[in-house]
C-alpha atoms as a PDB file:
ATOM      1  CA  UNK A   1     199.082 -69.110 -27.212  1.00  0.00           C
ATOM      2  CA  UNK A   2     196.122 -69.891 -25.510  1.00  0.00           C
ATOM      3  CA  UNK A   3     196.790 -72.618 -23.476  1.00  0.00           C
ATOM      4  CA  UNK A   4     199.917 -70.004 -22.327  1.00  0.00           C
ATOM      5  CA  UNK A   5     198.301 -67.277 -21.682  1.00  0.00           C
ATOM      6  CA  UNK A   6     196.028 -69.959 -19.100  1.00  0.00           C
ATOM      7  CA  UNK A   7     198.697 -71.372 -17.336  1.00  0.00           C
ATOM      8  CA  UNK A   8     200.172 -67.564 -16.884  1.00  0.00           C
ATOM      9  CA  UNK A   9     196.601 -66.677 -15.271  1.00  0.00           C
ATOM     10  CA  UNK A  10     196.678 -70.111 -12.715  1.00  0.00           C
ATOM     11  CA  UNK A  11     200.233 -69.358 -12.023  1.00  0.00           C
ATOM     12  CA  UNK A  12     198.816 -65.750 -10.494  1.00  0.00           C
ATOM     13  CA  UNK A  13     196.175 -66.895  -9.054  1.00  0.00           C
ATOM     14  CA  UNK A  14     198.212 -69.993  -7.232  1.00  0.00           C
ATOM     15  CA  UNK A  15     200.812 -66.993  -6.021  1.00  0.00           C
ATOM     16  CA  UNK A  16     198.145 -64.671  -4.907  1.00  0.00           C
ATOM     17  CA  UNK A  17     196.422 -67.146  -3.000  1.00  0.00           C
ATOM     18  CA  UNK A  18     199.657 -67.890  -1.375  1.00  0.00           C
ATOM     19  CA  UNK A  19     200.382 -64.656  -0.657  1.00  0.00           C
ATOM     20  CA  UNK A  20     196.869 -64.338   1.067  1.00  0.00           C
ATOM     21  CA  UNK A  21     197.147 -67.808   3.181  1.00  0.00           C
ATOM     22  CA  UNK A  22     200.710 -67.895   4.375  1.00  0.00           C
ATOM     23  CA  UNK A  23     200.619 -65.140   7.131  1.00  0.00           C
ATOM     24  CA  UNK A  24     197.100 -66.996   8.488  1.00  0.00           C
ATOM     25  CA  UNK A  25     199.516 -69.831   9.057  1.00  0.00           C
ATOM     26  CA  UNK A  26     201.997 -67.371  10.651  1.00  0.00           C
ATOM     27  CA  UNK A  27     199.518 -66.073  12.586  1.00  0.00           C
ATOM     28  CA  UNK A  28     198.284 -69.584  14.405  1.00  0.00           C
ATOM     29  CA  UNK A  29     201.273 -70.325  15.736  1.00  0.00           C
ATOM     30  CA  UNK A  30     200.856 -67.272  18.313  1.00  0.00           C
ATOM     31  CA  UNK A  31     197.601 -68.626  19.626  1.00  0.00           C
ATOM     32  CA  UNK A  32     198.263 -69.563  22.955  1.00  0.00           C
ATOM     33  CA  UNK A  33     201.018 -67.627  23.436  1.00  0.00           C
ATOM     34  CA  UNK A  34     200.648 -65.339  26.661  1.00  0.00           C
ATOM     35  CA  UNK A  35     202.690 -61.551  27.015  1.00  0.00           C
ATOM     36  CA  UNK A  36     202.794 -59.726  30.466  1.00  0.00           C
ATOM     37  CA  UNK A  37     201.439 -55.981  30.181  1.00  0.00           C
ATOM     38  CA  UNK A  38     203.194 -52.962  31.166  1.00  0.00           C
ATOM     39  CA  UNK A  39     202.683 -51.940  34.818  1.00  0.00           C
ATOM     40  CA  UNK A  40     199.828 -50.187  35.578  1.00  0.00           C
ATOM     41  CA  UNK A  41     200.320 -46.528  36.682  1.00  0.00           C
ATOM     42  CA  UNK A  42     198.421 -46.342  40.381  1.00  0.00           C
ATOM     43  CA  UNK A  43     198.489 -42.385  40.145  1.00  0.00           C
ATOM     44  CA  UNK A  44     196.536 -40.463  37.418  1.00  0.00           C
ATOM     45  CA  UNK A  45     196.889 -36.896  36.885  1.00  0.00           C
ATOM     46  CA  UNK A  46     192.310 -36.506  36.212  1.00  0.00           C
ATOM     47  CA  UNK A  47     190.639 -36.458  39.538  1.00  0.00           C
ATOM     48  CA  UNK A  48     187.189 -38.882  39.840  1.00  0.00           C
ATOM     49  CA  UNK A  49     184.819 -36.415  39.754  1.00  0.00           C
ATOM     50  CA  UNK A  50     186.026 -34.980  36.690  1.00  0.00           C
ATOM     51  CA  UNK A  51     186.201 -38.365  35.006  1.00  0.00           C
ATOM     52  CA  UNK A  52     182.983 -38.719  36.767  1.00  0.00           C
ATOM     53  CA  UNK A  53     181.558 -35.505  35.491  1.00  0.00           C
ATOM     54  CA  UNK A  54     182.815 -36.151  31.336  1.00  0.00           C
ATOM     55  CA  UNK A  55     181.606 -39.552  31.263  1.00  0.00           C
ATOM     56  CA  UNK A  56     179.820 -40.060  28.196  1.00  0.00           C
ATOM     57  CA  UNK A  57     178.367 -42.719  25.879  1.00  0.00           C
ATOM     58  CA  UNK A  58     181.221 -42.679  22.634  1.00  0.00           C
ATOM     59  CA  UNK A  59     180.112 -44.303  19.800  1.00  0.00           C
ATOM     60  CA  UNK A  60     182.109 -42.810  16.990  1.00  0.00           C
ATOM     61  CA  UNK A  61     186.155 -43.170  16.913  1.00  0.00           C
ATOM     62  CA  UNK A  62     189.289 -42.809  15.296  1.00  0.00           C
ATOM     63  CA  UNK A  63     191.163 -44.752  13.914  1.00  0.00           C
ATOM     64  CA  UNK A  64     194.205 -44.743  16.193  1.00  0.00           C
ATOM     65  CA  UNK A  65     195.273 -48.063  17.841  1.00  0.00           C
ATOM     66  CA  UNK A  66     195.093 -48.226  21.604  1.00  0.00           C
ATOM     67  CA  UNK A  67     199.101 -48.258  22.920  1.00  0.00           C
ATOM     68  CA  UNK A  68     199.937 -51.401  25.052  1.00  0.00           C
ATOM     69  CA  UNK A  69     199.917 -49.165  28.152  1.00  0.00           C
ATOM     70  CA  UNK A  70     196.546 -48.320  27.413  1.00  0.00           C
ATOM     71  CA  UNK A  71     195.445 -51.601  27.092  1.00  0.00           C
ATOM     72  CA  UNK A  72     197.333 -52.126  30.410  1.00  0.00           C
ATOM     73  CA  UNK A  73     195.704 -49.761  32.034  1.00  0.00           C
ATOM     74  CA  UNK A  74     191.972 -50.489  31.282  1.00  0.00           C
ATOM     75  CA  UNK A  75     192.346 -54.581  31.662  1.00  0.00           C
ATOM     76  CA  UNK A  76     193.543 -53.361  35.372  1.00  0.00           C
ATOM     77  CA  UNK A  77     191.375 -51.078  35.649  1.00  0.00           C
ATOM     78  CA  UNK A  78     188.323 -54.004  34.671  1.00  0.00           C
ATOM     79  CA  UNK A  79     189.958 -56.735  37.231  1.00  0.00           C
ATOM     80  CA  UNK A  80     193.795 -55.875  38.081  1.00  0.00           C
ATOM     81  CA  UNK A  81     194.699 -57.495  41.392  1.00  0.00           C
ATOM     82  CA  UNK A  82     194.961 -55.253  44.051  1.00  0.00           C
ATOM     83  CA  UNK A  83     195.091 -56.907  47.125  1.00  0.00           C
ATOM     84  CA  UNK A  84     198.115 -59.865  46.316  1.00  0.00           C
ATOM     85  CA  UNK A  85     197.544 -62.047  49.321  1.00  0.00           C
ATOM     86  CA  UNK A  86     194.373 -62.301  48.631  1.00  0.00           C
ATOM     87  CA  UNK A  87     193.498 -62.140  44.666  1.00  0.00           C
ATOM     88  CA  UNK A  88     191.076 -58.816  45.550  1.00  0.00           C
ATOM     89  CA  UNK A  89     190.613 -56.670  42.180  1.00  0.00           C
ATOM     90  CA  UNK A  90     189.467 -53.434  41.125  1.00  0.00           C
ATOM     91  CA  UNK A  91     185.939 -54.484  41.119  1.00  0.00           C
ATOM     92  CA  UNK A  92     183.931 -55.743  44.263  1.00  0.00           C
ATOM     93  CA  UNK A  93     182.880 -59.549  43.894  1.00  0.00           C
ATOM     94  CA  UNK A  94     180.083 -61.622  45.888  1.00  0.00           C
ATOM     95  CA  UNK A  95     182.433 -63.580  47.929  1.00  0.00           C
ATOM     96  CA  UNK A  96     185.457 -62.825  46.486  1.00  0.00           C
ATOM     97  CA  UNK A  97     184.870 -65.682  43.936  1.00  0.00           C
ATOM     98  CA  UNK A  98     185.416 -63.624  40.738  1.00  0.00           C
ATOM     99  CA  UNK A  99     183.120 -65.245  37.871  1.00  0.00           C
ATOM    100  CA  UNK A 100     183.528 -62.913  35.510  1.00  0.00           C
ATOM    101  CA  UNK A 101     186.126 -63.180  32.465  1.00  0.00           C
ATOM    102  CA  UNK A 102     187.192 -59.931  30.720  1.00  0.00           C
ATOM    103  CA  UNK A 103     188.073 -60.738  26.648  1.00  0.00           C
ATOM    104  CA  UNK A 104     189.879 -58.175  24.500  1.00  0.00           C
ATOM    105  CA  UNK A 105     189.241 -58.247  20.814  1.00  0.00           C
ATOM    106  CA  UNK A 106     191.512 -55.972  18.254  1.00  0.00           C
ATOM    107  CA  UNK A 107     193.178 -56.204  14.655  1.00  0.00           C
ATOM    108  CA  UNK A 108     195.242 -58.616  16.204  1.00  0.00           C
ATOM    109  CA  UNK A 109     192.964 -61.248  17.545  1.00  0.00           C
ATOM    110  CA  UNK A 110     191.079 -61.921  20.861  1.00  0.00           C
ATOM    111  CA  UNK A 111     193.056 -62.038  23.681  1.00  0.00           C
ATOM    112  CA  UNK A 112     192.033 -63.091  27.285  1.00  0.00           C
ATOM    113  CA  UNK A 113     193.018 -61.374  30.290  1.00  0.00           C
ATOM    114  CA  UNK A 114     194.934 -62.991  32.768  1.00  0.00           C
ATOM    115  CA  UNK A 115     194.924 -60.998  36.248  1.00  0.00           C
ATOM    116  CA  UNK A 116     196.878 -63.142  38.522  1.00  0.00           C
ATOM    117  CA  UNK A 117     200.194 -62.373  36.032  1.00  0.00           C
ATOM    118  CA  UNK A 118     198.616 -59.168  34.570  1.00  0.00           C
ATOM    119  CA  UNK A 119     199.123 -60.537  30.650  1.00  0.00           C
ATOM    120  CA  UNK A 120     197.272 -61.370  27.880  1.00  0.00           C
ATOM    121  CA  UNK A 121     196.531 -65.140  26.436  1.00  0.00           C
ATOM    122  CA  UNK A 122     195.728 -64.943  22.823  1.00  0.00           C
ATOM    123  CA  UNK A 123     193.157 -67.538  21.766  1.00  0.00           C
ATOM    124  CA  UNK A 124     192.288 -66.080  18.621  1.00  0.00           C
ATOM    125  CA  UNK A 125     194.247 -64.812  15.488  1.00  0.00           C
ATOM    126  CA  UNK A 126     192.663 -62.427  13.023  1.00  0.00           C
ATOM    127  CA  UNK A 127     190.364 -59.704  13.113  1.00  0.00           C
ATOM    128  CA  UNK A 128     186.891 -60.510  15.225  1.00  0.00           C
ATOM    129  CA  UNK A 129     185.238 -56.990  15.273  1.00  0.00           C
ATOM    130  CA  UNK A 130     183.187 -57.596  12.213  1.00  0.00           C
ATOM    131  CA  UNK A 131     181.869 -61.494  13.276  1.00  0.00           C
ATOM    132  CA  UNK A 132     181.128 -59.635  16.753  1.00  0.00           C
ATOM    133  CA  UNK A 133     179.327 -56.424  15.420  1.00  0.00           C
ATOM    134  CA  UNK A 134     176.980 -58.598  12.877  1.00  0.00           C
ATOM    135  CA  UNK A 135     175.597 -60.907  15.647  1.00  0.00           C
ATOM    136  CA  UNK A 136     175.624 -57.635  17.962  1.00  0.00           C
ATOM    137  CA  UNK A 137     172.635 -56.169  15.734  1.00  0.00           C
ATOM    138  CA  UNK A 138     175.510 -54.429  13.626  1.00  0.00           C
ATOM    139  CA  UNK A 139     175.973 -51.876  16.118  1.00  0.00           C
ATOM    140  CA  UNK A 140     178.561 -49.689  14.236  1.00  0.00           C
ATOM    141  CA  UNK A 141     180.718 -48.621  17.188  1.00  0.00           C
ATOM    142  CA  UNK A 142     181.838 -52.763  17.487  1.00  0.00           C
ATOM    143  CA  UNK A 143     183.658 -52.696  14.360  1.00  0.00           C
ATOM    144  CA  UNK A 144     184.845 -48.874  14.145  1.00  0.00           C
ATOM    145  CA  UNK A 145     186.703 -49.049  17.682  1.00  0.00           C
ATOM    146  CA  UNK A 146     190.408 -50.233  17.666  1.00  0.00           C
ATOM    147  CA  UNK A 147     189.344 -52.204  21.105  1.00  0.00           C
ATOM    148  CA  UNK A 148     186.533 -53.951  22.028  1.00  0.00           C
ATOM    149  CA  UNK A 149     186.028 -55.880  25.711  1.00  0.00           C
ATOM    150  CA  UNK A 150     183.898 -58.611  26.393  1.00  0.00           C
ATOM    151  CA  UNK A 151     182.728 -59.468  29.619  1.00  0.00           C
ATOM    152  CA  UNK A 152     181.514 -62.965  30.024  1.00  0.00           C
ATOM    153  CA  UNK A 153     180.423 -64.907  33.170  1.00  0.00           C
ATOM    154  CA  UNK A 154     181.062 -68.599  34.723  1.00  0.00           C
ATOM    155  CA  UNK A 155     178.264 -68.881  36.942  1.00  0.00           C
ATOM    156  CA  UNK A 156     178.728 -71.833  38.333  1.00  0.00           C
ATOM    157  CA  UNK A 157     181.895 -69.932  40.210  1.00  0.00           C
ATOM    158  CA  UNK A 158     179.553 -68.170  42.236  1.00  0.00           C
ATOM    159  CA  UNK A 159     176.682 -70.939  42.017  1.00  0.00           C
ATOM    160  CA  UNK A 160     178.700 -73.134  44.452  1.00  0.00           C
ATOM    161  CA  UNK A 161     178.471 -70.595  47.320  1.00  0.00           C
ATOM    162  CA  UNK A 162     175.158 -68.192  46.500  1.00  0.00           C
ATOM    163  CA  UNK A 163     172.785 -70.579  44.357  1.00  0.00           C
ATOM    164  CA  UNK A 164     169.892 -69.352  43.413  1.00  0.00           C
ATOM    165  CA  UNK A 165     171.248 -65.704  44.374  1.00  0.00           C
ATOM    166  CA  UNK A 166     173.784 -66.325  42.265  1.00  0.00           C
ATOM    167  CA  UNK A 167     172.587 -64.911  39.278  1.00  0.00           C
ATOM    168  CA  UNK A 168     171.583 -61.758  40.315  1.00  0.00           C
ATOM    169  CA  UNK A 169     175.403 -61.274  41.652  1.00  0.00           C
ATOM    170  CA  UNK A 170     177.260 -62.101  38.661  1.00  0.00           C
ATOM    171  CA  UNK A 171     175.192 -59.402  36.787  1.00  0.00           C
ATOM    172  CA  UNK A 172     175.886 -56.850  39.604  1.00  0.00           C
ATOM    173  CA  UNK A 173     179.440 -57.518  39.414  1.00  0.00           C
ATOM    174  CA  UNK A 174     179.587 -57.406  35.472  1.00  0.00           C
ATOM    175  CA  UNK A 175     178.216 -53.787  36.076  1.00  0.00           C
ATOM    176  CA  UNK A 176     180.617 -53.090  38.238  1.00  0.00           C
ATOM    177  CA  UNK A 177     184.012 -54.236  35.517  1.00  0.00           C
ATOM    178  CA  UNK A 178     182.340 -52.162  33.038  1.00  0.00           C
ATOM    179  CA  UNK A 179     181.602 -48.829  34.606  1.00  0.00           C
ATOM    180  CA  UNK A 180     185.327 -48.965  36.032  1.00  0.00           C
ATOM    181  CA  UNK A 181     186.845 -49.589  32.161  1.00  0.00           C
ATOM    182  CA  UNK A 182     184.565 -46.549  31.045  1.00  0.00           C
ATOM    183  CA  UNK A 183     186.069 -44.622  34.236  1.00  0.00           C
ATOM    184  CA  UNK A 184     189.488 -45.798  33.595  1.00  0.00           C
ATOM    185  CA  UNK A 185     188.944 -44.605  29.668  1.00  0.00           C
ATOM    186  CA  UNK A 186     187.853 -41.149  30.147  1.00  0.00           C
ATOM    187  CA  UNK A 187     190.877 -40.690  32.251  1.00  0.00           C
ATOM    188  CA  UNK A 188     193.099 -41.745  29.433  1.00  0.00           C
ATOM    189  CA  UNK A 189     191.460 -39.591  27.020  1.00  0.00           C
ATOM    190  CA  UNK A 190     189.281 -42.518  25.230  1.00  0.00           C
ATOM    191  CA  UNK A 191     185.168 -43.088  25.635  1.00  0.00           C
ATOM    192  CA  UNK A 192     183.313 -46.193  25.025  1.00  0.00           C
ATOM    193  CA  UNK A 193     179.371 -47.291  25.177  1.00  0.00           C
ATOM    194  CA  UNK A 194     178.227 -50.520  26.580  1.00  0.00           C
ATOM    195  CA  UNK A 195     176.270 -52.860  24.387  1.00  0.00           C
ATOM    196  CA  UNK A 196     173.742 -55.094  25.965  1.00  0.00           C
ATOM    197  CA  UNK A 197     171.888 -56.258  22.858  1.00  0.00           C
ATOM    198  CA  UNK A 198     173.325 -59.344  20.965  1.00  0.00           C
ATOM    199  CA  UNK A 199     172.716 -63.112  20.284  1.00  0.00           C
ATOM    200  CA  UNK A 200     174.605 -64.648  22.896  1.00  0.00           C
ATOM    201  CA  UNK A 201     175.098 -68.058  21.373  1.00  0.00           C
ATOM    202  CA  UNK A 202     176.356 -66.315  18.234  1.00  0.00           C
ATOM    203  CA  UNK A 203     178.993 -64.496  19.969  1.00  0.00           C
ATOM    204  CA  UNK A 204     180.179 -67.315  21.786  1.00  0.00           C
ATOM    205  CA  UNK A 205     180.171 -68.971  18.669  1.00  0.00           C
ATOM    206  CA  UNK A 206     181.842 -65.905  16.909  1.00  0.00           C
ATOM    207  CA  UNK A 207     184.730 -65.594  19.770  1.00  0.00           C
ATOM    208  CA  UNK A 208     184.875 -69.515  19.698  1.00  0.00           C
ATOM    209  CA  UNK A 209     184.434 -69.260  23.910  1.00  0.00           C
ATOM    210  CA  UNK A 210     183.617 -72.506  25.979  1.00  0.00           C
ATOM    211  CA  UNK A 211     180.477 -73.637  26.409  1.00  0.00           C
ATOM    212  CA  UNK A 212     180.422 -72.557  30.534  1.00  0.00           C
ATOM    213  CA  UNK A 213     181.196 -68.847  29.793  1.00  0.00           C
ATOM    214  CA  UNK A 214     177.903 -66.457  29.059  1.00  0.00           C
ATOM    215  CA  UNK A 215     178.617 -63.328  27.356  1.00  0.00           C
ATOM    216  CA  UNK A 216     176.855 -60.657  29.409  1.00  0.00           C
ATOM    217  CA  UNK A 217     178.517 -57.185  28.182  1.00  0.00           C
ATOM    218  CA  UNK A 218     180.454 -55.612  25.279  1.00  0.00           C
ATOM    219  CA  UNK A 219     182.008 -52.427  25.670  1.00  0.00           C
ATOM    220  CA  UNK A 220     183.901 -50.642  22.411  1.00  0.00           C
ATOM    221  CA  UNK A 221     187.149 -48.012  23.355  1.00  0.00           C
ATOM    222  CA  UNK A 222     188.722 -45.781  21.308  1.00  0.00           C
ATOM    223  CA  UNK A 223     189.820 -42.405  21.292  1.00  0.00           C
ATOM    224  CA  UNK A 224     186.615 -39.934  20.159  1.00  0.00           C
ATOM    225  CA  UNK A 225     186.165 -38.147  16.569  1.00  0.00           C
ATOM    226  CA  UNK A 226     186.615 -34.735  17.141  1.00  0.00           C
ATOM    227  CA  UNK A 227     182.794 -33.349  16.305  1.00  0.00           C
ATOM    228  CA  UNK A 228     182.057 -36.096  19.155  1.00  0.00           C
ATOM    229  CA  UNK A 229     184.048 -34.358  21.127  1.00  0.00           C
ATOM    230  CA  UNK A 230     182.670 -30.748  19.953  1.00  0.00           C
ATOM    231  CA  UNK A 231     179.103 -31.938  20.657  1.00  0.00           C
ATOM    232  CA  UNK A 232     180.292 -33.015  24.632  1.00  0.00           C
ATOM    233  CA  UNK A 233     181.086 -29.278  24.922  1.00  0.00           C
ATOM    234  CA  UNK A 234     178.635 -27.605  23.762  1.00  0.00           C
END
């Protein structure tokens, strides 16, 4: 009876842990696997100055996924192409050279932006928000928001041209991508709040980046609780 009622209890346990590993491996085999995004709309209906004028520092969100043209909109928004012929993006660069890479991290996985085709590149599977927000000081907002960007930088992409000035450009430019996603997401109806503080080895550690890309900025997205929006109001 015994010995029964054991080999009942390893026969769950072998299931459940089954049940729990298989869709991992299902997962894995979309890593590396890149999708084009929707076309970006080039025409809003919120003029600049009012984005301009309800910008606001959102850390609190609901739970609501961002839609794919949302997505769309802010990775173009960050470093779309704009000018073909040339590779020119949304955001001014020192010398056109374009060091900075823009990461998107959701329930999904992490996902790297690709501007010259406009798609995504998934390089992780699972859920990274919680790895990120502990080595980001646990900043709530990190693992509450449905997206999260990373901006990291490859200076050696502007090192080539710029040297020791180099630095100082990079960080100029990363200023740059972020304010236009926080822009781009108060004309959608989202917020966000840039995050500056975090232990950059861990998070390329965390996000499993290369060894040549520095993470330099982290900014959360989401659509606003509604008392966060009450309190904007007032």
């Amino acid at each position: 009876m015994r010995r029964t009622k054991c080999i009942s209890i390893l026969t769950i346990l072998i299931l459940a842990a089954a049940i729990i590993t298989f869709p991992a491996v299902c997962d894995e085999s979309e890593k590396g696997k890149t999708r084009t995004l929707a076309a970006p709309k080039k025409k809003g209906t919120v003029s600049l100055e009012d984005t301009l004028s309800r910008r606001r520092s959102v850390r609190s969100y609901e739970p609501t996924k961002l839609t794919d043209e949302q997505i769309s909109q802010l990775c173009w928004a960050a470093q779309g192409i704009t000018g073909p012929k040339r590779g020119f993006r949304t955001a001014p660069s020192a010398g056109a050279l374009y060091p900075i890479e823009l990461h998107i991290i959701t329930a999904d996985g992490r996902f790297r932006y690709i501007p010259k085709k406009h798609a995504l590149k998934k390089e992780q599977v699972g859920d990274k928000r919680a790895a990120l927000m502990k080595v980001a000081l646990n900043q709530a907002s990190i693992g509450e928001a449905p997206c999260v960007f990373v901006m990291t930088a490859v200076y050696k992409r502007t090192e080539k041209k710029y040297r020791d000035r180099a630095k100082r450009y990079v960080h100029i430019e990363v200023g740059h991508v972020g304010q236009n996603i926080l822009l781009q997401a108060v004309a959608l109806g989202l917020g966000g709040v840039t995050i500056g503080a975090f232990h950059d080895a861990k998070v390329r550690k965390a996000l499993e980046l290369p060894d040549e890309e520095a993470p330099l900025y982290i900014i959360p997205v989401g659509k606003p609780k509604e008392e966060t929006r009450k309190q904007e109001n007032k």
